[in-house]
Protein backbone atom coordinates (compact mmCIF):
# COMPACT_ATOMS: atom_id res chain seq x y z
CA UNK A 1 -8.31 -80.67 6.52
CA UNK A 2 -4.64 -81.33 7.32
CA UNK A 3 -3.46 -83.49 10.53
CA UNK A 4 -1.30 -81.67 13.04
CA UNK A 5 1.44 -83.31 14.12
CA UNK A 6 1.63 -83.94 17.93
CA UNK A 7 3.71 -82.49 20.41
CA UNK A 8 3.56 -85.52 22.89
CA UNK A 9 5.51 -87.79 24.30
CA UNK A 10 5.06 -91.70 22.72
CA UNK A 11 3.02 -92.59 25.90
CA UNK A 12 0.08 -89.99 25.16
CA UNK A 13 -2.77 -91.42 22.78
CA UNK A 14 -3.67 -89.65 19.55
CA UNK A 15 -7.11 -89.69 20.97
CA UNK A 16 -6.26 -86.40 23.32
CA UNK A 17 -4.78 -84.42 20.09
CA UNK A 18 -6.83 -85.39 16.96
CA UNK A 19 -11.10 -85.20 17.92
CA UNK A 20 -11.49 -87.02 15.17
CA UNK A 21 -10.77 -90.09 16.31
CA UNK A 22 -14.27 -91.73 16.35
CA UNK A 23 -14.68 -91.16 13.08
CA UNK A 24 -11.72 -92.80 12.16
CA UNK A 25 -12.91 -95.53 14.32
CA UNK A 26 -15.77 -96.58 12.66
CA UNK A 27 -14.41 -97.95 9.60
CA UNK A 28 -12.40 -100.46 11.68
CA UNK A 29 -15.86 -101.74 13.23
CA UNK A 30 -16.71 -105.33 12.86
CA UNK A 31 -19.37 -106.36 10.53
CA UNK A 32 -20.07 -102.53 9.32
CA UNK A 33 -19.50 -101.38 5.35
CA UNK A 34 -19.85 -97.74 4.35
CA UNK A 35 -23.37 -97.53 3.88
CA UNK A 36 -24.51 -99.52 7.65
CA UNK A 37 -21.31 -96.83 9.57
CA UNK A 38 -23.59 -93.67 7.91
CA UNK A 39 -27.04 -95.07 9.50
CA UNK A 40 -24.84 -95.65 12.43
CA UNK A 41 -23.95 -91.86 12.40
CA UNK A 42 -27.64 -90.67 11.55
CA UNK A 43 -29.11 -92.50 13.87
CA UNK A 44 -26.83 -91.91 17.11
CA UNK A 45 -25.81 -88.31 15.46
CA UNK A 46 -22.21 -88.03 15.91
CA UNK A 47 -19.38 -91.00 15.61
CA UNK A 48 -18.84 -90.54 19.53
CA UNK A 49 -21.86 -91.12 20.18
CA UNK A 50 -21.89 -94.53 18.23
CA UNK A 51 -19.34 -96.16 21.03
CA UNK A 52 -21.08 -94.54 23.76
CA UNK A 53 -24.85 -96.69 23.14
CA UNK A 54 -26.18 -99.81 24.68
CA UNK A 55 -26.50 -103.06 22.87
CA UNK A 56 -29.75 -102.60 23.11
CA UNK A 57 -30.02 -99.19 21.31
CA UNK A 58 -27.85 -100.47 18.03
CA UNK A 59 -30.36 -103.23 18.12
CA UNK A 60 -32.85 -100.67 16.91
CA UNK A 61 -30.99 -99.69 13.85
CA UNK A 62 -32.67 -100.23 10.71
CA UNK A 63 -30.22 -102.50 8.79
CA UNK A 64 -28.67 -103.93 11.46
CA UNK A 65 -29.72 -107.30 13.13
CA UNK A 66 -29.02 -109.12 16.45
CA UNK A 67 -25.45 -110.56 15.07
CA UNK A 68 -23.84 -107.42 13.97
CA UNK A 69 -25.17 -105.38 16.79
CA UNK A 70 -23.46 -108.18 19.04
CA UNK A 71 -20.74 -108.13 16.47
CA UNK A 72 -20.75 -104.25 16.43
CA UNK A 73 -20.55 -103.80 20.33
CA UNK A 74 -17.98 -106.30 20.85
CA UNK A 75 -15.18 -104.43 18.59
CA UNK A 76 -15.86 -101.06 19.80
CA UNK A 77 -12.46 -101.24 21.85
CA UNK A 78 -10.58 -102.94 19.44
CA UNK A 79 -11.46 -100.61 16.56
CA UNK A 80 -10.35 -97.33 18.84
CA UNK A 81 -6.98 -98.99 19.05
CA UNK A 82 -6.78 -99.49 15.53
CA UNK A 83 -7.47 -96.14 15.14
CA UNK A 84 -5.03 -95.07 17.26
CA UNK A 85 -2.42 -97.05 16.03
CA UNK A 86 -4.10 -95.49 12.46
CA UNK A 87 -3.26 -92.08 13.72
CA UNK A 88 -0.01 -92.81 15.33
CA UNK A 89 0.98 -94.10 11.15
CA UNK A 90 -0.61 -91.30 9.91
CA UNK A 91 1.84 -88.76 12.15
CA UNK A 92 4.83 -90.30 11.53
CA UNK A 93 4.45 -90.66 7.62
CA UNK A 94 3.27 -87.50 6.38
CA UNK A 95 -0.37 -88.82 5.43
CA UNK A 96 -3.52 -86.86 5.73
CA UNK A 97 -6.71 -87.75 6.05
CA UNK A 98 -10.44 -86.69 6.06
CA UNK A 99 -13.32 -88.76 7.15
CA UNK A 100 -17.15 -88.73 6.17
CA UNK A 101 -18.48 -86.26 9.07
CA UNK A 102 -15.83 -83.55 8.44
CA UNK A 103 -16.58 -80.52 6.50
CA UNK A 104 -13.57 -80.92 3.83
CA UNK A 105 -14.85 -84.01 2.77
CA UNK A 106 -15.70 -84.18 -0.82
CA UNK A 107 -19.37 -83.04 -1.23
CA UNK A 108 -19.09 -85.09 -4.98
CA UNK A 109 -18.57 -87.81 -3.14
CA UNK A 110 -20.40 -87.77 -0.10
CA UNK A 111 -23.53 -87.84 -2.53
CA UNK A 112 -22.92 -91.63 -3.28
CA UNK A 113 -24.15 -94.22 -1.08
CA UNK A 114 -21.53 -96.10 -0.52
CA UNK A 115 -18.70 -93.13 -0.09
CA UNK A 116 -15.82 -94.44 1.91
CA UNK A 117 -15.68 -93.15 5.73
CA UNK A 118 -12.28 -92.56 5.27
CA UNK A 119 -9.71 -90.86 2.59
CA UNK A 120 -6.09 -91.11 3.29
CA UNK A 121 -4.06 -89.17 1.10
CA UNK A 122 0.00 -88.01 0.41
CA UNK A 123 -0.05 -84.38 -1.10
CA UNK A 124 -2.38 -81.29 -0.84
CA UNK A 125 -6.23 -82.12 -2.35
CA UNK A 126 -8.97 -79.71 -2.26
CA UNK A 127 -11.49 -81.99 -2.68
CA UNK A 128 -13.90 -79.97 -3.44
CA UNK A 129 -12.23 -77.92 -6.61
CA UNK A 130 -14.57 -76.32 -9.03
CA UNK A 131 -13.26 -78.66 -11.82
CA UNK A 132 -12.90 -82.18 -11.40
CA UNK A 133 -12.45 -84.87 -14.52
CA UNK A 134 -11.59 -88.43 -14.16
CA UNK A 135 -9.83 -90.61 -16.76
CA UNK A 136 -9.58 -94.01 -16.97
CA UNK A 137 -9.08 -96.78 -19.82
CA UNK A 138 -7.77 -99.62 -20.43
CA UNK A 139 -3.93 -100.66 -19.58
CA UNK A 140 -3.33 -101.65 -23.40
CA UNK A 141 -3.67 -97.97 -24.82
CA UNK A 142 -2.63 -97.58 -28.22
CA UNK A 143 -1.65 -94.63 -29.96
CA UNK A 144 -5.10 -92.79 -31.01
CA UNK A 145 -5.84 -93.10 -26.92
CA UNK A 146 -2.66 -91.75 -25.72
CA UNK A 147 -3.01 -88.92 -28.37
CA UNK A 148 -6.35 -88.10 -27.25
CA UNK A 149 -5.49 -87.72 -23.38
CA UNK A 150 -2.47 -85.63 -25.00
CA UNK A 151 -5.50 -83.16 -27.50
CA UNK A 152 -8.00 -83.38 -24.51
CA UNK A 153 -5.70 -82.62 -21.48
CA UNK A 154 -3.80 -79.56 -23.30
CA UNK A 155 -6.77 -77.87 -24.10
CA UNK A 156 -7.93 -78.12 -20.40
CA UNK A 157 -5.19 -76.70 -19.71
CA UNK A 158 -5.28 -73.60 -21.57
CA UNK A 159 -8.61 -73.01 -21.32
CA UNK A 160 -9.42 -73.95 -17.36
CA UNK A 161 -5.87 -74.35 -15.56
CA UNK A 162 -7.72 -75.41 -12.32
CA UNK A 163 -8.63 -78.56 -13.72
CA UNK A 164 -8.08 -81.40 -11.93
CA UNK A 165 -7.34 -84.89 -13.31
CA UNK A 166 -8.06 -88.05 -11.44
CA UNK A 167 -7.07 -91.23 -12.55
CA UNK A 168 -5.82 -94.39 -10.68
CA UNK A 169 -1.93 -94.63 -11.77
CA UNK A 170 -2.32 -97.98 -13.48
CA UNK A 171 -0.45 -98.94 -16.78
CA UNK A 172 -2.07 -97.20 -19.85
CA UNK A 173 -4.79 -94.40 -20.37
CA UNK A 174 -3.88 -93.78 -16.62
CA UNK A 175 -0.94 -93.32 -16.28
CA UNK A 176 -0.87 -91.52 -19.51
CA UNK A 177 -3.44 -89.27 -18.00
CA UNK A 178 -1.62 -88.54 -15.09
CA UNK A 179 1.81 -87.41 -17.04
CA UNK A 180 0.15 -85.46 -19.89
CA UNK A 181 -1.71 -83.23 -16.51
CA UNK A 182 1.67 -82.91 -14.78
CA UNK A 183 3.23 -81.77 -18.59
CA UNK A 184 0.32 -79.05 -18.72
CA UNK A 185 1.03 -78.23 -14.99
CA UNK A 186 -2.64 -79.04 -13.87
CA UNK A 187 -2.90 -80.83 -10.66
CA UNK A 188 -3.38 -84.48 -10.61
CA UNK A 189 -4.99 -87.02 -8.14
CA UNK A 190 -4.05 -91.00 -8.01
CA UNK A 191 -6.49 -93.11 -6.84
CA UNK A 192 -4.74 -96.05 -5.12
CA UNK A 193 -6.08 -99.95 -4.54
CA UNK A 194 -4.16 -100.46 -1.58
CA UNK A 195 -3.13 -98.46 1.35
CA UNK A 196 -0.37 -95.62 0.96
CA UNK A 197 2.20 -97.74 2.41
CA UNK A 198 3.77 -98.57 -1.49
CA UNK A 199 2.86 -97.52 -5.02
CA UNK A 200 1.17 -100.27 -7.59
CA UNK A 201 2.84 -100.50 -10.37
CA UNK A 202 5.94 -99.79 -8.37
CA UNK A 203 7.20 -98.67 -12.01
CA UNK A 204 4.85 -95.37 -11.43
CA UNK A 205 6.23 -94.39 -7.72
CA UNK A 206 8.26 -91.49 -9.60
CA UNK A 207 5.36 -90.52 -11.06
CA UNK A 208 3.78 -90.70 -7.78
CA UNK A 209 6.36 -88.63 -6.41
CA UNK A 210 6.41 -85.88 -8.82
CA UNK A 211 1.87 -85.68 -8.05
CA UNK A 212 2.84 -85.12 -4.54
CA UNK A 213 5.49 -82.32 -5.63
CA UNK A 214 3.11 -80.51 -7.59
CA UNK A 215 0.55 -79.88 -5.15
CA UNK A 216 -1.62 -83.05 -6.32
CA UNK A 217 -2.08 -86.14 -4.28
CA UNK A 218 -2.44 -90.31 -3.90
CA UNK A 219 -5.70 -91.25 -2.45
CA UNK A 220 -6.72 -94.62 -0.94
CA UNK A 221 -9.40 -95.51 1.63
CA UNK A 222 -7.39 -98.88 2.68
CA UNK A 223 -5.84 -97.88 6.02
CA UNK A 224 -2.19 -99.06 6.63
CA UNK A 225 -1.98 -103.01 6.94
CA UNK A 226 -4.35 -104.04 4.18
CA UNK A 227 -3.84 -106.63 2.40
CA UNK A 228 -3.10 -105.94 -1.69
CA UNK A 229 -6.03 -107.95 -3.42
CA UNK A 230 -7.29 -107.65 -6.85
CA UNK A 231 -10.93 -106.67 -5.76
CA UNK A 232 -9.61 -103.51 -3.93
CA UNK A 233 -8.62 -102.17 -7.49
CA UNK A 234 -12.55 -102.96 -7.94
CA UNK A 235 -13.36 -101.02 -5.22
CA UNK A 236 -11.53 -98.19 -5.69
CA UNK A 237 -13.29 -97.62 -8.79
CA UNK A 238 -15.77 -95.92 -6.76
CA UNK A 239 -13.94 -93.23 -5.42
CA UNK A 240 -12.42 -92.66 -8.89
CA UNK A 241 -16.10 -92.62 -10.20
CA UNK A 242 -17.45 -89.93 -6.85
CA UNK A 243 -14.96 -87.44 -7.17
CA UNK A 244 -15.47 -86.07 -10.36
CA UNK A 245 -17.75 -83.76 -12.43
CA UNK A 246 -17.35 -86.40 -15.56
CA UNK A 247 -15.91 -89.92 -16.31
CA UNK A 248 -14.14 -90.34 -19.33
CA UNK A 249 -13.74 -93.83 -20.68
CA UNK A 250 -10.54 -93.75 -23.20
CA UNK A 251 -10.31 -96.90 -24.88
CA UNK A 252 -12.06 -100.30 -23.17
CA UNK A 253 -12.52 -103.33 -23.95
CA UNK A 254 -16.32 -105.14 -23.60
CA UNK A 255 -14.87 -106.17 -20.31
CA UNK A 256 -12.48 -104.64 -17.10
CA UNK A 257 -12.19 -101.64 -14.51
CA UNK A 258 -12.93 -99.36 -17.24
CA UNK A 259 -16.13 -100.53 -17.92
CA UNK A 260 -17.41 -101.21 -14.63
CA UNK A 261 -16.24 -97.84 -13.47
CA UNK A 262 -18.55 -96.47 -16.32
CA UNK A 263 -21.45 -98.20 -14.81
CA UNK A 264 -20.76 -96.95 -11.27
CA UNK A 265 -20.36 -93.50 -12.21
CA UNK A 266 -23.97 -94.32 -13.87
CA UNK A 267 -25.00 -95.37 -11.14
CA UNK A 268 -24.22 -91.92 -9.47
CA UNK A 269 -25.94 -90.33 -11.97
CA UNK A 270 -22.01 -88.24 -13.16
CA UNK A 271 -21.87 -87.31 -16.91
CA UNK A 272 -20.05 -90.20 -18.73
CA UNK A 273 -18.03 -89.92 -22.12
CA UNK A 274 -16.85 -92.42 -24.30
CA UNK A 275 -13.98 -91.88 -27.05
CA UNK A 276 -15.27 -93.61 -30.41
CA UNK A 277 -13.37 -95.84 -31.96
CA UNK A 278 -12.74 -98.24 -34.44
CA UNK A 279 -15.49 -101.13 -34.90
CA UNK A 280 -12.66 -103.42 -35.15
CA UNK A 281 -10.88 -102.16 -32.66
CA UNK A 282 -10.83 -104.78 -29.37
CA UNK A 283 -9.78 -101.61 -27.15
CA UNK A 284 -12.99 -99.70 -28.33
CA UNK A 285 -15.17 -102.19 -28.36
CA UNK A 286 -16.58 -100.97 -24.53
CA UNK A 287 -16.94 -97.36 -25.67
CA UNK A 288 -18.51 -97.58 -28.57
CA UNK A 289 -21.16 -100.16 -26.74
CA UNK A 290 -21.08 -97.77 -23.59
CA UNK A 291 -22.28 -94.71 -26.81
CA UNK A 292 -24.39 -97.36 -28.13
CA UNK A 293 -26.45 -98.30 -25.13
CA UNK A 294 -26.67 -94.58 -24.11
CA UNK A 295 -24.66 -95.16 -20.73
CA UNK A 296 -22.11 -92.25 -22.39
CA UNK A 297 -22.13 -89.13 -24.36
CA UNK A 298 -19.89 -89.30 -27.53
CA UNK A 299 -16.42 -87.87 -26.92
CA UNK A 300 -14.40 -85.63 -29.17
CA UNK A 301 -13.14 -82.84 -27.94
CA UNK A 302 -13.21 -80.00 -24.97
CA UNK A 303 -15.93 -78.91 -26.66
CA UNK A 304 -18.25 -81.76 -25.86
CA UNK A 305 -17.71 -81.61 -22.25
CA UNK A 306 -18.50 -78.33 -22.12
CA UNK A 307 -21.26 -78.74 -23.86
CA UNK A 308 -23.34 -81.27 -21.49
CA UNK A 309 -21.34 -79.85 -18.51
CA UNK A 310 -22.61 -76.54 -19.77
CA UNK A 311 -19.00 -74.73 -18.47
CA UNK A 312 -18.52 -72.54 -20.92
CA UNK A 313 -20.52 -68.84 -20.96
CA UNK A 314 -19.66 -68.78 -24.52
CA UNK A 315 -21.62 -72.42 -25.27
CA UNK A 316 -24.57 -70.55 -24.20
CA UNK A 317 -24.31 -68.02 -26.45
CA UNK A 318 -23.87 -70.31 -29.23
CA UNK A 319 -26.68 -72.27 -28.36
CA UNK A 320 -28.70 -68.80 -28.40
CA UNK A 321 -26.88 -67.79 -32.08
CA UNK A 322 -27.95 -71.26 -33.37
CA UNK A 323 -31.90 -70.48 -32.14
CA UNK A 324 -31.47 -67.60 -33.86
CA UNK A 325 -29.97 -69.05 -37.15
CA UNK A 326 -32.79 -71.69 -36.88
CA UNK A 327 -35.94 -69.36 -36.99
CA UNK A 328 -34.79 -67.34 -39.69
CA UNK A 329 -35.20 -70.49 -42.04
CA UNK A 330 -37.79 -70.99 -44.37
CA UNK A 331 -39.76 -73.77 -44.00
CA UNK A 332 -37.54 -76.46 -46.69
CA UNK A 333 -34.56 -75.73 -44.48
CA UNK A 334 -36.44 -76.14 -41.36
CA UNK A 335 -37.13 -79.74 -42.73
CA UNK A 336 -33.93 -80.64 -43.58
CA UNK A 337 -32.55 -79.28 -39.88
CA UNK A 338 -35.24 -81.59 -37.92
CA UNK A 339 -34.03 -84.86 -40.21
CA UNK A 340 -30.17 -84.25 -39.40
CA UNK A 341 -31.05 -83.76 -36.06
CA UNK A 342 -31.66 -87.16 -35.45
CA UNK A 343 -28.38 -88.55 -36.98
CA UNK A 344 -24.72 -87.85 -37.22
CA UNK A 345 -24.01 -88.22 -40.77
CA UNK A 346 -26.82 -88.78 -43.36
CA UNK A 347 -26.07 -89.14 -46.93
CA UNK A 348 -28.81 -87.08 -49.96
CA UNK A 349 -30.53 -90.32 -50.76
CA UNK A 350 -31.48 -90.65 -46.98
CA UNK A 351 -31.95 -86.71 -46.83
CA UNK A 352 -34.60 -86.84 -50.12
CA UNK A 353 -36.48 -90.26 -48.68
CA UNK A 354 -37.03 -88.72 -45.40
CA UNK A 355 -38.27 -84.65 -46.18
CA UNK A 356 -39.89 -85.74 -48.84
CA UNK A 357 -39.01 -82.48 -50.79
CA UNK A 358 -37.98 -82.79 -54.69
CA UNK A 359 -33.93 -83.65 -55.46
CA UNK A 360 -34.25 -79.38 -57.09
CA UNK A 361 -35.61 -78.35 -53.99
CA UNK A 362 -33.69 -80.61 -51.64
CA UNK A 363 -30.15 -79.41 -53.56
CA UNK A 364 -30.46 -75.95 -53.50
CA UNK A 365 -31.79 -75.78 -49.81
CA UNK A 366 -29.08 -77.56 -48.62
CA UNK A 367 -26.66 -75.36 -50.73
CA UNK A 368 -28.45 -72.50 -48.73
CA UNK A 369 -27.98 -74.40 -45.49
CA UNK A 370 -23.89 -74.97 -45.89
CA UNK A 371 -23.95 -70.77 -47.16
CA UNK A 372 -25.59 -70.27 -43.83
CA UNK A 373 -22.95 -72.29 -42.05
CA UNK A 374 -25.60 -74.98 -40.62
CA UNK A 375 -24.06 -77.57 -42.16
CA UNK A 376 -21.17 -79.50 -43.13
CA UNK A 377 -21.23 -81.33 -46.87
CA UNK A 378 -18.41 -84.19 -46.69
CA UNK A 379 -17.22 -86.31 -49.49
CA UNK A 380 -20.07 -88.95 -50.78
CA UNK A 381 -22.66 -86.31 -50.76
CA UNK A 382 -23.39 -87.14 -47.01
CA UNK A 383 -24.10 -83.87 -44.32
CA UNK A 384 -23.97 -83.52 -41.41
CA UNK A 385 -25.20 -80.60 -38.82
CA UNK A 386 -22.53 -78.30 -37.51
CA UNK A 387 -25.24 -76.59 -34.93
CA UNK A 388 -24.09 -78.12 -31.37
């Protein structure tokens, strides 16, 4: 939903030309988080009707106690004139915004309990796209990182151009993010930790620029006037988290925004992925625990999002192909399937310990299995199972 700009004088209030002004209204109540302002809304049914009740009726709201209802009714004026003044900022700087009640908010996100009521945001952003994938990682990327947003983000690109990639403009796998979907002309969001009023890193505000030019946009729930602090980069994790389809964790330390951006978007029950990396790699070290721990599905390509996404018409039909391939084996190669399903990479010795079959048996089936294209023999004797 886009603001319209007024047509009246400075002495009319925004109140009489946006009716969304209540909504706005509520985040600037005193005492009330995200979570306390949508009981508000259930319970009195409309953000009007929130300023409109008795003391003695907010009293009644589960959640809400004797000092915050006293707290709550007191700021009721006070947080309409913030939210006129919010309006009156909005107008003159080109911002948008959509709260939690209207109908262009993002359904992804409006599924998490603790949504913001409020998006501001610079640019165009249909927030509810078809194809949404976050990107985050740490701000020390090295070279296999950077070369895997470049892989990962090209073949979005040719393969689902509608793709958008949110990220939140910081130093690193972000920013890297961000560039390599402007290069491939996708459309690209920035999640800000502060209001819209500047860019952090101020290094990135061409960057910013050149997402609002291309029909992406800068996001941030912190109305103008906030104050910068380090645990609003925290809290914007969130929204990076909501929007999306799927997280994907590119490089991370054990610690940092990365990690506990992971855990929120487990928390929302999204599909996480994790690039592997080196074991003695300090910037892999939280992927490869996030993999470990099951809290993320192994990362190597497109093809692995589309997989647990399930995007792709043509995965299906693989999947179907590889049921196929599977029942037509006898019952030495059905053996050998079941073990390698359970592992990655398993060398002969493993492969002969756990079938149980004889090494003359064992050998040719698994000669029979790589004719067959089921399998993958790498150097070392070790297979593994190309059926995905």
């Amino acid at each position: 939903m886009t603001c319209k700009k007024p047509n009246n004088t400075a002495s009319e209030s925004p109140k009489l030309i946006d009716e969304r002004l209540y909504s706005l209204a509520v985040s600037f109540l005193s005492g009330v988080g995200d979570i306390n302002a949508k009981k508000l809304i259930s319970r009195f049914g409309s953000a009007e009707s929130i300023f409109k009740s008795s003391l003695s009726e907010l009293r009644k709201v589960t959640g809400i106690g004797d000092m915050i209802s006293l707290r709550l009714y007191n700021s009721f004026s006070s947080a309409i004139q913030k939210a006129e003044e919010e309006l009156l900022y909005i107008y003159s700087n080109e911002i948008d915004f959509v709260t939690y009640t209207d109908q262009d908010y993002p359904v992804r996100l409006k599924e998490c309990d603790d949504a913001p009521m409020v998006l501001y945001y610079k640019g165009k952003a249909d927030f509810n796209s078809k194809k949404i994938i976050s990107i985050v990682g740490t701000r020390n990327a090295t070279k296999y990182g950077t070369d895997f947003c470049t892989k990962l983000i090209e073949s979005l690109s040719l393969k689902y151009p509608e793709t958008i990639i949110v990220s939140g403009l910081a130093y690193g796998i972000d920013v890297a993010a961000h560039k390599e979907a402007l290069k491939n002309n996708l459309k690209t969001w920035a999640v800000m930790g502060h209001s819209l009023e500047t860019v952090y890193p101020a290094k990135h505000k061409r960057i910013a620029q050149k997402i609002i030019d291309t029909d992406g946009a800068i996001i941030s729930d912190f109305p103008h006037g906030s104050k910068t602090e380090n645990s609003n980069f925290v809290k914007r994790n969130r929204i990076v988290a909501g929007l999306c389809d799927a997280l994907i964790i590119v490089e991370s330390g054990i610690k940092g925004g990365s990690m506990i951006t992971a855990n929120i978007a487990n928390h929302y029950n999204k599909d996480v992925f994790a690039l592997p990396g080196s074991i003695n790699s300090i910037y892999s070290e939280g992927c490869n625990r996030l993999i470990k721990t099951n809290r993320a599905n192994l990362v190597e390509s497109l093809e692995d999002i589309e997989y647990i996404l399930n995007w792709s018409s043509k995965s299906k039909e693989i999947i179907q192909q590889n049921l196929q391939l599977i029942e037509s084996l006898n019952e030495n190669e059905k053996i050998i399937v079941d073990v390698l399903k359970n592992f990655e990479y398993l060398d002969i010795d493993n492969i002969l310990r756990q079938t149980n079959l004889s090494p003359d048996v064992l050998s040719l089936s698994l000669l029979e299995l790589e004719f067959k294209n089921i399998i993958r023999a790498l150097p070392g004797k070790i297979f593994t199972l190309k059926l995905k």
